[in-house]
C-alpha atoms as a PDB file:
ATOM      1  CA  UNK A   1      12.554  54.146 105.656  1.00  0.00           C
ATOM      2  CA  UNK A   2       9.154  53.376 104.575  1.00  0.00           C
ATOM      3  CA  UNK A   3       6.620  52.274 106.710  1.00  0.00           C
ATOM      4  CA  UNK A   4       3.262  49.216 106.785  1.00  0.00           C
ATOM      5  CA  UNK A   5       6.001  46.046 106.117  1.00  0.00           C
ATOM      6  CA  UNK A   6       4.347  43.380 105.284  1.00  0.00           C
ATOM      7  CA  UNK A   7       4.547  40.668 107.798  1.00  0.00           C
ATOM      8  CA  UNK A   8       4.361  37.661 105.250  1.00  0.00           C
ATOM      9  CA  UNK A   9       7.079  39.518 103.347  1.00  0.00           C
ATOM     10  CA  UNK A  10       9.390  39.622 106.633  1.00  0.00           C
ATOM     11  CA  UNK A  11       8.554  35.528 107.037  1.00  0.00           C
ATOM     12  CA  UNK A  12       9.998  35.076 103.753  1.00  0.00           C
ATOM     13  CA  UNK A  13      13.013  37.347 104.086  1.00  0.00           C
ATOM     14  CA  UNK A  14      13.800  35.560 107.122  1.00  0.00           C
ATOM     15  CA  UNK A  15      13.432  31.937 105.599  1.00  0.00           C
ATOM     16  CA  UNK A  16      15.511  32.801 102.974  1.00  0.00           C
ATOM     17  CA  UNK A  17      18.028  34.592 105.181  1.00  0.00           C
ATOM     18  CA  UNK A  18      18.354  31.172 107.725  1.00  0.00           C
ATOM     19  CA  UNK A  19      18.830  29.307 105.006  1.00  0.00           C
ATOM     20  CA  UNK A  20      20.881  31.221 103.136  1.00  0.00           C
ATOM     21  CA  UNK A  21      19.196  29.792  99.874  1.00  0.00           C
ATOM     22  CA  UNK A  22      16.698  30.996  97.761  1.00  0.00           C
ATOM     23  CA  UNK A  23      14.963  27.535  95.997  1.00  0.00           C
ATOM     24  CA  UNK A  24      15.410  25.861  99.365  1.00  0.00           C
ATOM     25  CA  UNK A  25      13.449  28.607 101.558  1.00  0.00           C
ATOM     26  CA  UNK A  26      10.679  28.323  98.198  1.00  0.00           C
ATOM     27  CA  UNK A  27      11.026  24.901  98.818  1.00  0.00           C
ATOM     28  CA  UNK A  28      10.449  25.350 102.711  1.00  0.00           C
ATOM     29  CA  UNK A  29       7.940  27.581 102.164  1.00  0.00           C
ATOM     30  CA  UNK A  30       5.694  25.727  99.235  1.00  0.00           C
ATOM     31  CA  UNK A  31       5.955  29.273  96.759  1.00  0.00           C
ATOM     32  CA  UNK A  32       7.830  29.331  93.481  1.00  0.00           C
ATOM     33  CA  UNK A  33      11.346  30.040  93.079  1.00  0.00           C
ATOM     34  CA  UNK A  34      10.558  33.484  91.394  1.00  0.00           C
ATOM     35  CA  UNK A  35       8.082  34.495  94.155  1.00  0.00           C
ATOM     36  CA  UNK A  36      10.444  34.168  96.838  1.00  0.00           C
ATOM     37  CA  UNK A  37      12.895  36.213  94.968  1.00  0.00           C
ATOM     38  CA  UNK A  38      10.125  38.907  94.030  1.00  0.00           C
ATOM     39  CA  UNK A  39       8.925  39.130  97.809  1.00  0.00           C
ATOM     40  CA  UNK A  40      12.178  40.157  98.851  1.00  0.00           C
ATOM     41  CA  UNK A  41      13.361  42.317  95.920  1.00  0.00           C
ATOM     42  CA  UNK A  42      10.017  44.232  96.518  1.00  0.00           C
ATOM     43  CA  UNK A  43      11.313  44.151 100.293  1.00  0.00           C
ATOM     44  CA  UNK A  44      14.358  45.586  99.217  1.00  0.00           C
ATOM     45  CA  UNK A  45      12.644  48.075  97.092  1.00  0.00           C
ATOM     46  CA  UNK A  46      10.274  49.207 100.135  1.00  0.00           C
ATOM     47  CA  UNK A  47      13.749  49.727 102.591  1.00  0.00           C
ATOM     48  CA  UNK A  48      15.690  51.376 100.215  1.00  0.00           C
ATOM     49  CA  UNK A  49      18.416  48.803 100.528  1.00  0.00           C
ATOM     50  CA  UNK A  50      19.883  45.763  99.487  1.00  0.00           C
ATOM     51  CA  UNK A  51      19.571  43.074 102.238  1.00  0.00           C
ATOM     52  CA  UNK A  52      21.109  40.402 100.479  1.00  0.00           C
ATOM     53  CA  UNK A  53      24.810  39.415  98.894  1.00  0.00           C
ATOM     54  CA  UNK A  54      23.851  37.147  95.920  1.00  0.00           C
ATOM     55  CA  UNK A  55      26.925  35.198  94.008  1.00  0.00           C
ATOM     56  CA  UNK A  56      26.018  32.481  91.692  1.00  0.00           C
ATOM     57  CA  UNK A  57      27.680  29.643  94.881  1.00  0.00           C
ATOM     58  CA  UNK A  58      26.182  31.761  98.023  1.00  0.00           C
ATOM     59  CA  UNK A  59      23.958  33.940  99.813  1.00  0.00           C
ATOM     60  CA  UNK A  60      24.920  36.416 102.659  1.00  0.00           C
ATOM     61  CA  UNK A  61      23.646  39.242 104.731  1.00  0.00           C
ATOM     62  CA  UNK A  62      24.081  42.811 103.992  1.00  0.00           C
ATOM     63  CA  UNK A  63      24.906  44.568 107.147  1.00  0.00           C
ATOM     64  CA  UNK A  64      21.544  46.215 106.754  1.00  0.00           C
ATOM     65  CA  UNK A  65      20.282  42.625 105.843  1.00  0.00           C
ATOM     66  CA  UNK A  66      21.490  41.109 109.815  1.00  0.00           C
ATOM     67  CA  UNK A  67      19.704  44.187 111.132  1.00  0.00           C
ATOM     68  CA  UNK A  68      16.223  43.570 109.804  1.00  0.00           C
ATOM     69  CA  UNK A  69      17.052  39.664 110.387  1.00  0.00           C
ATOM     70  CA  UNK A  70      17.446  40.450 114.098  1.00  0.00           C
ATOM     71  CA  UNK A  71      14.502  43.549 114.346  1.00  0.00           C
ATOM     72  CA  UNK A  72      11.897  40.876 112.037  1.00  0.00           C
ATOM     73  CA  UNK A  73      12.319  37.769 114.480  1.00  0.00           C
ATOM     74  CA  UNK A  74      11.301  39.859 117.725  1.00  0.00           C
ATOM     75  CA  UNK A  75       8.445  41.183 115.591  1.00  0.00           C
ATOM     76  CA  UNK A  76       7.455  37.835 114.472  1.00  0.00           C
ATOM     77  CA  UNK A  77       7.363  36.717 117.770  1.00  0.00           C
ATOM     78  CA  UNK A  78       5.075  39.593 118.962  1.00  0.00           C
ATOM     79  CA  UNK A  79       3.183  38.618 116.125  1.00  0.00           C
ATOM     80  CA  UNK A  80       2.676  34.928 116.978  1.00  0.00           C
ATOM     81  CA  UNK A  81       2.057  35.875 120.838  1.00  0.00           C
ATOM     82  CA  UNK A  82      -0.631  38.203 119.744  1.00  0.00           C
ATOM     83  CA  UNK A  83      -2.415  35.575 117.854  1.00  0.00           C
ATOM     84  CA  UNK A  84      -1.985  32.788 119.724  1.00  0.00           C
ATOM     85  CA  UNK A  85      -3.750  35.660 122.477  1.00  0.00           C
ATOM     86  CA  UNK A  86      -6.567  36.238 120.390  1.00  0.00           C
ATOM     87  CA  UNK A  87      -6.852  32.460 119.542  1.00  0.00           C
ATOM     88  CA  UNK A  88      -7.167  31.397 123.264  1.00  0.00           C
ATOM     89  CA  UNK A  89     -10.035  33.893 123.769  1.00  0.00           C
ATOM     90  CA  UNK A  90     -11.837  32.091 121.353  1.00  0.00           C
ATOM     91  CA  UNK A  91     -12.110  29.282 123.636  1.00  0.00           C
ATOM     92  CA  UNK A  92     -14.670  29.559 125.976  1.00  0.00           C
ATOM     93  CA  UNK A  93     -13.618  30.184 129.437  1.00  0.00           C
ATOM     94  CA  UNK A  94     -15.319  31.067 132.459  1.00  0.00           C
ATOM     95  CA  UNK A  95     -18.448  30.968 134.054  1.00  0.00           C
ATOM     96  CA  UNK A  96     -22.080  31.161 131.703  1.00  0.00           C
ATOM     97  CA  UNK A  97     -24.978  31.610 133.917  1.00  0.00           C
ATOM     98  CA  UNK A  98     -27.967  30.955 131.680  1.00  0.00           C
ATOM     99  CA  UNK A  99     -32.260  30.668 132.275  1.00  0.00           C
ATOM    100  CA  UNK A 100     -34.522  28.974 130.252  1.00  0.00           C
ATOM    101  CA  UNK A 101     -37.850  27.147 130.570  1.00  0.00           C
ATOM    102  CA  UNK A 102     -37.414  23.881 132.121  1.00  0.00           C
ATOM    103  CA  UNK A 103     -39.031  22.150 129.179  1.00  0.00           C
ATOM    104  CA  UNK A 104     -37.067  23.140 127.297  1.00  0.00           C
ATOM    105  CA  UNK A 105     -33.639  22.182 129.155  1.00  0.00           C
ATOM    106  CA  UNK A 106     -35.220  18.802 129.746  1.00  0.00           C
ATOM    107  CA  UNK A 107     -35.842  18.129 126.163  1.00  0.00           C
ATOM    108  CA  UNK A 108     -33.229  19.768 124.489  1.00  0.00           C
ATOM    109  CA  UNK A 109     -30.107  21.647 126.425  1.00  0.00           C
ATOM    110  CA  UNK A 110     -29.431  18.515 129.141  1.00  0.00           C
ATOM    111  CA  UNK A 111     -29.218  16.342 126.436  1.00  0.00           C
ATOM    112  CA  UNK A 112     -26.754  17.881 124.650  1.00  0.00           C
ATOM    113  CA  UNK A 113     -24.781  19.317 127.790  1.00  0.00           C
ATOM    114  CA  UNK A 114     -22.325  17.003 128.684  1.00  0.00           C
ATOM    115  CA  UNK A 115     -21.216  17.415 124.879  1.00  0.00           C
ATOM    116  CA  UNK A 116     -20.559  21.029 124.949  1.00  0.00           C
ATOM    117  CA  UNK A 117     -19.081  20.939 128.461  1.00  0.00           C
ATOM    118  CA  UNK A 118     -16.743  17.969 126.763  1.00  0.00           C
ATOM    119  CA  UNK A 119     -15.697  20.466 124.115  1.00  0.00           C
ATOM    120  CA  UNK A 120     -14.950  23.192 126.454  1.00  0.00           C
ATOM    121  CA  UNK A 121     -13.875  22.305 129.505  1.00  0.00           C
ATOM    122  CA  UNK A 122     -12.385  25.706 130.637  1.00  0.00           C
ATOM    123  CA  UNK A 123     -16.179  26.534 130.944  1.00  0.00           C
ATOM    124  CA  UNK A 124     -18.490  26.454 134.122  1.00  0.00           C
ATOM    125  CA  UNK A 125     -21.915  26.367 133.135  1.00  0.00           C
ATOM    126  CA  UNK A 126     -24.987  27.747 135.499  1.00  0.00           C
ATOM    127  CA  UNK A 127     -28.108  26.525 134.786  1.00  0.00           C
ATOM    128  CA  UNK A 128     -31.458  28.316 135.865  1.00  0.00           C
ATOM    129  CA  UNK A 129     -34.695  27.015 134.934  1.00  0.00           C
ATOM    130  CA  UNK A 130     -37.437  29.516 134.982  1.00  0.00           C
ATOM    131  CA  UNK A 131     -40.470  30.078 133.380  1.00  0.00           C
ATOM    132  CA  UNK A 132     -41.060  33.885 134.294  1.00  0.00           C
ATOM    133  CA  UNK A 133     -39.164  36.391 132.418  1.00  0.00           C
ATOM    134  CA  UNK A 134     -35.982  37.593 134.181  1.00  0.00           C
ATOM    135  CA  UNK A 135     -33.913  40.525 134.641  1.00  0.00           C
ATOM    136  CA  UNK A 136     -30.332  39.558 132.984  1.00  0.00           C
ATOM    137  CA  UNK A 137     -28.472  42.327 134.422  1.00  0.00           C
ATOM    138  CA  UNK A 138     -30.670  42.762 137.692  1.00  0.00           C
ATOM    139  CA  UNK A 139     -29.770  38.876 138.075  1.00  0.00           C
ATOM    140  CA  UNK A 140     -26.913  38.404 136.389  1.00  0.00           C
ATOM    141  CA  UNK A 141     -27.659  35.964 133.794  1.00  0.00           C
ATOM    142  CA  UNK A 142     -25.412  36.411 130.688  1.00  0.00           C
ATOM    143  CA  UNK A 143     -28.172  34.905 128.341  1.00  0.00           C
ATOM    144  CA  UNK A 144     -31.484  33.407 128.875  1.00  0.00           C
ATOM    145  CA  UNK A 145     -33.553  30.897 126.625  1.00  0.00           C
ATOM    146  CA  UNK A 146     -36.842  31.740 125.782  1.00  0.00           C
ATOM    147  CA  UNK A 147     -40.083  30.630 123.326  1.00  0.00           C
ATOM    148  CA  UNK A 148     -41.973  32.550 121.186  1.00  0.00           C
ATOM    149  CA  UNK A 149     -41.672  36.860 120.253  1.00  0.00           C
ATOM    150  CA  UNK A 150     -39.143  39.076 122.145  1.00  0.00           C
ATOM    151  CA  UNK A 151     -41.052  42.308 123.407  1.00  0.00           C
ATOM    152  CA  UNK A 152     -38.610  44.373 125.110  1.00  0.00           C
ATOM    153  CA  UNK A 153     -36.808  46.336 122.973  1.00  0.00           C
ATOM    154  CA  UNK A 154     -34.222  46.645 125.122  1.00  0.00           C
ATOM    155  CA  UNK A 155     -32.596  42.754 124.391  1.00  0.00           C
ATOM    156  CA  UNK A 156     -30.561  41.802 121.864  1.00  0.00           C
ATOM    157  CA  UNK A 157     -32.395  37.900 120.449  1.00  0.00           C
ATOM    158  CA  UNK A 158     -31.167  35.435 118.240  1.00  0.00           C
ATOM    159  CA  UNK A 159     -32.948  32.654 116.835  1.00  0.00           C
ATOM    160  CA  UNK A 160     -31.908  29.187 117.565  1.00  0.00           C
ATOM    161  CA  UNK A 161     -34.720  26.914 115.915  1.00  0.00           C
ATOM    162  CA  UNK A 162     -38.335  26.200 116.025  1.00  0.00           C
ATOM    163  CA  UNK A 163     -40.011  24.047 118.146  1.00  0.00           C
ATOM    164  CA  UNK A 164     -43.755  22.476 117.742  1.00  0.00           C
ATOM    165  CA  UNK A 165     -46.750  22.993 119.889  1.00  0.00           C
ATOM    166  CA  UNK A 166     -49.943  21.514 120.064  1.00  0.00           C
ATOM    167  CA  UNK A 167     -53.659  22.460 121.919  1.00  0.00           C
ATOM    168  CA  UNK A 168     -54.175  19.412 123.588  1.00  0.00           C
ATOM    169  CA  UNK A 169     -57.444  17.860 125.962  1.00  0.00           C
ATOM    170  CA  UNK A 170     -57.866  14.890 127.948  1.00  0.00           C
ATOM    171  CA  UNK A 171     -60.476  12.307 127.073  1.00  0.00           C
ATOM    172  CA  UNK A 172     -61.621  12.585 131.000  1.00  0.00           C
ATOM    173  CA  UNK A 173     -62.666  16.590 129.717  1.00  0.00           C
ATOM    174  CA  UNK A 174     -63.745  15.761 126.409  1.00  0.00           C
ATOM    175  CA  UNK A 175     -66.047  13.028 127.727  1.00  0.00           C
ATOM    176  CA  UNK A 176     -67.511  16.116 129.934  1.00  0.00           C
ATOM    177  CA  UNK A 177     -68.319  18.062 126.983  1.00  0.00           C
ATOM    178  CA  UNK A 178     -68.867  17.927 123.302  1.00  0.00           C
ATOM    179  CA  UNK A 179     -65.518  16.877 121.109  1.00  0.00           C
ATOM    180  CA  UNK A 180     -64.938  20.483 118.954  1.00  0.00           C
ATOM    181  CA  UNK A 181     -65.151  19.999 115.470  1.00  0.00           C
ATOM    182  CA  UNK A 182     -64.175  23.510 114.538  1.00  0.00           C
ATOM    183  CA  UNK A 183     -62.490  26.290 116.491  1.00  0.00           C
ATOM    184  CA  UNK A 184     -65.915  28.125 116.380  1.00  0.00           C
ATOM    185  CA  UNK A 185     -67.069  24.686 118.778  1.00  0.00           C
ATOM    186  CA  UNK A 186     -64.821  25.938 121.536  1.00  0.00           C
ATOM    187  CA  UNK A 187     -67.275  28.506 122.664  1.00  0.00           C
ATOM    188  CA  UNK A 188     -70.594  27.338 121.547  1.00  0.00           C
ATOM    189  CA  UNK A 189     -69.685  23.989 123.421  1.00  0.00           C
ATOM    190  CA  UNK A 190     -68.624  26.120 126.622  1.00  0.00           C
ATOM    191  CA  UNK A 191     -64.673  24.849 126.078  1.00  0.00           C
ATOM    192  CA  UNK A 192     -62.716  26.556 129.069  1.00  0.00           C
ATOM    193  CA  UNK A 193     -58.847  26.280 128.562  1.00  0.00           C
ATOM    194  CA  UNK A 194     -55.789  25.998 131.393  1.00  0.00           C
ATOM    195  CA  UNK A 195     -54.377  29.330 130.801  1.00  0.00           C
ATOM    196  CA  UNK A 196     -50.339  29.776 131.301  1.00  0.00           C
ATOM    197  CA  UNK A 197     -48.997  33.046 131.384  1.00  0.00           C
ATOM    198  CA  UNK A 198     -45.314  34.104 132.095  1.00  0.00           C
ATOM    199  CA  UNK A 199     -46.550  36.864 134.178  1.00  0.00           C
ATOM    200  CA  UNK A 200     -49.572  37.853 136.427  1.00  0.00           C
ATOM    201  CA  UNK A 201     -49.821  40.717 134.239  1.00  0.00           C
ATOM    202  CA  UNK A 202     -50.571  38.821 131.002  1.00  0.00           C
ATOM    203  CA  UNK A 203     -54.369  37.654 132.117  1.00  0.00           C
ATOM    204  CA  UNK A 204     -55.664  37.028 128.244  1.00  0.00           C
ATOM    205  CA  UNK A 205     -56.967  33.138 128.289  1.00  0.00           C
ATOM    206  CA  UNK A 206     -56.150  32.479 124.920  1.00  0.00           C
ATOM    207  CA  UNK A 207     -56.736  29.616 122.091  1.00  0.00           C
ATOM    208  CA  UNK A 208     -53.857  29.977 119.405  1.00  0.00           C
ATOM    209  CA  UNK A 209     -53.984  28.188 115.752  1.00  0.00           C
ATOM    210  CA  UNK A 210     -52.870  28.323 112.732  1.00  0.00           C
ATOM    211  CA  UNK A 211     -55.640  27.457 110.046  1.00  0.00           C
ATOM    212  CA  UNK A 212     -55.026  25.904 106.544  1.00  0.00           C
ATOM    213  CA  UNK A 213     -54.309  28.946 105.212  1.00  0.00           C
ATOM    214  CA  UNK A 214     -51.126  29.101 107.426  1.00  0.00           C
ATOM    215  CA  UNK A 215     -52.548  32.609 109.332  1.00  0.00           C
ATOM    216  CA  UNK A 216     -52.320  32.800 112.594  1.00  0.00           C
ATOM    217  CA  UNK A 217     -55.335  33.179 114.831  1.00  0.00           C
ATOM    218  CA  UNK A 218     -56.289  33.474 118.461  1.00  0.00           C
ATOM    219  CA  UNK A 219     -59.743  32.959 120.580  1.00  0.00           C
ATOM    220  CA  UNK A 220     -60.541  34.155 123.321  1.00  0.00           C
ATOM    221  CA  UNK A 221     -61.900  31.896 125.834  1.00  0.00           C
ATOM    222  CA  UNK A 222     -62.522  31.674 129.988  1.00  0.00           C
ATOM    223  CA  UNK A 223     -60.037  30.116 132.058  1.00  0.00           C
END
């Protein structure tokens, strides 16, 4: 007997088989008349045997024809249990234990929480916010959130978007010193900058820009 049946083949075969009827089970089925009846001669063709009685008033089972009927539903079934398996997975279950900045959760991920909890309710969501880098398998964080370049080589990133930032002062420390003009300002003025680092490791006080030229550019300045 030959082997790899096709599983759409065995749906029609059986349609046509329950109804005993060829243009009704096209009919049931939405294919042409003369599809349905190649399907299952090419079915017959594959077995080796005719599975079918055809008279111009009826059709019938072949004794080899109620076998496969009988052997095709239970491996339907499987069929449908296995994908309807496969189709719950991809509904999120479970618990998520994620860490991100807490910036960015306040102005972006709480907003749209409720939402995505709403859509998948078998899902328990842990929220960590964090502005040092963590260990995900150390701490057992499934994912974390982060801004700007991934360094260790190790992770596995994704991007999700961009987000805008600014350099910023306060008119209480610009009225303390000279308003810059030009980057070059920030040192011959004596600028000092609040310096925020992820890590006591990363002590570079730095002044980031992009000029008109779109490069990126960085000055170093005291803290």
């Amino acid at each position: 007997m030959a082997s790899n049946l096709d599983l759409a083949a065995l749906r029609v075969f059986l349609q046509v088989a329950e109804l005993a009827h060829f243009s009704r089970a096209a009919e049931e089925l939405g294919l042409p008349k003369g599809r349905v009846s190649q399907v299952v001669r090419d079915l017959e063709a594959q077995l080796g045997t005719r599975l079918f009685q055809r008279t111009t008033r009826r059709v019938s089972l072949t004794s080899d024809g109620e076998l496969l009927a009988e052997r095709a539903r239970a491996l339907l079934a499987d069929a449908g249990e296995i994908e309807a398996l496969f189709q719950q997975d991809q509904q999120l279950s479970g618990r998520l234990r994620v860490d991100m900045p807490v910036r960015l959760a306040l102005d972006a991920v709480m907003l749209a929480l409720p939402e995505f909890l709403a859509a998948h309710p078998g899902l328990t969501v842990e929220l960590s916010c964090t502005d040092r880098r963590v260990d995900l398998v150390e701490e057992g964080f499934d994912c974390v959130l982060r801004v700007g370049a991934v360094h260790d080589p190790l992770l596995v990133a994704r991007p999700l978007g961009q987000m805008r930032m600014v350099n910023v002062a306060s008119p209480g420390y610009l009225a303390s010193r000279s308003t810059p003009a030009t980057p070059d300002d920030l040192v011959s003025q004596g600028h000092h900058l609040v310096h925020y680092s992820q890590t006591w490791a990363d002590r570079r006080p730095r002044f980031d820009w992009i000029d008109a030229a779109g490069k990126e550019c960085t000055l170093t300045l005291p803290s």
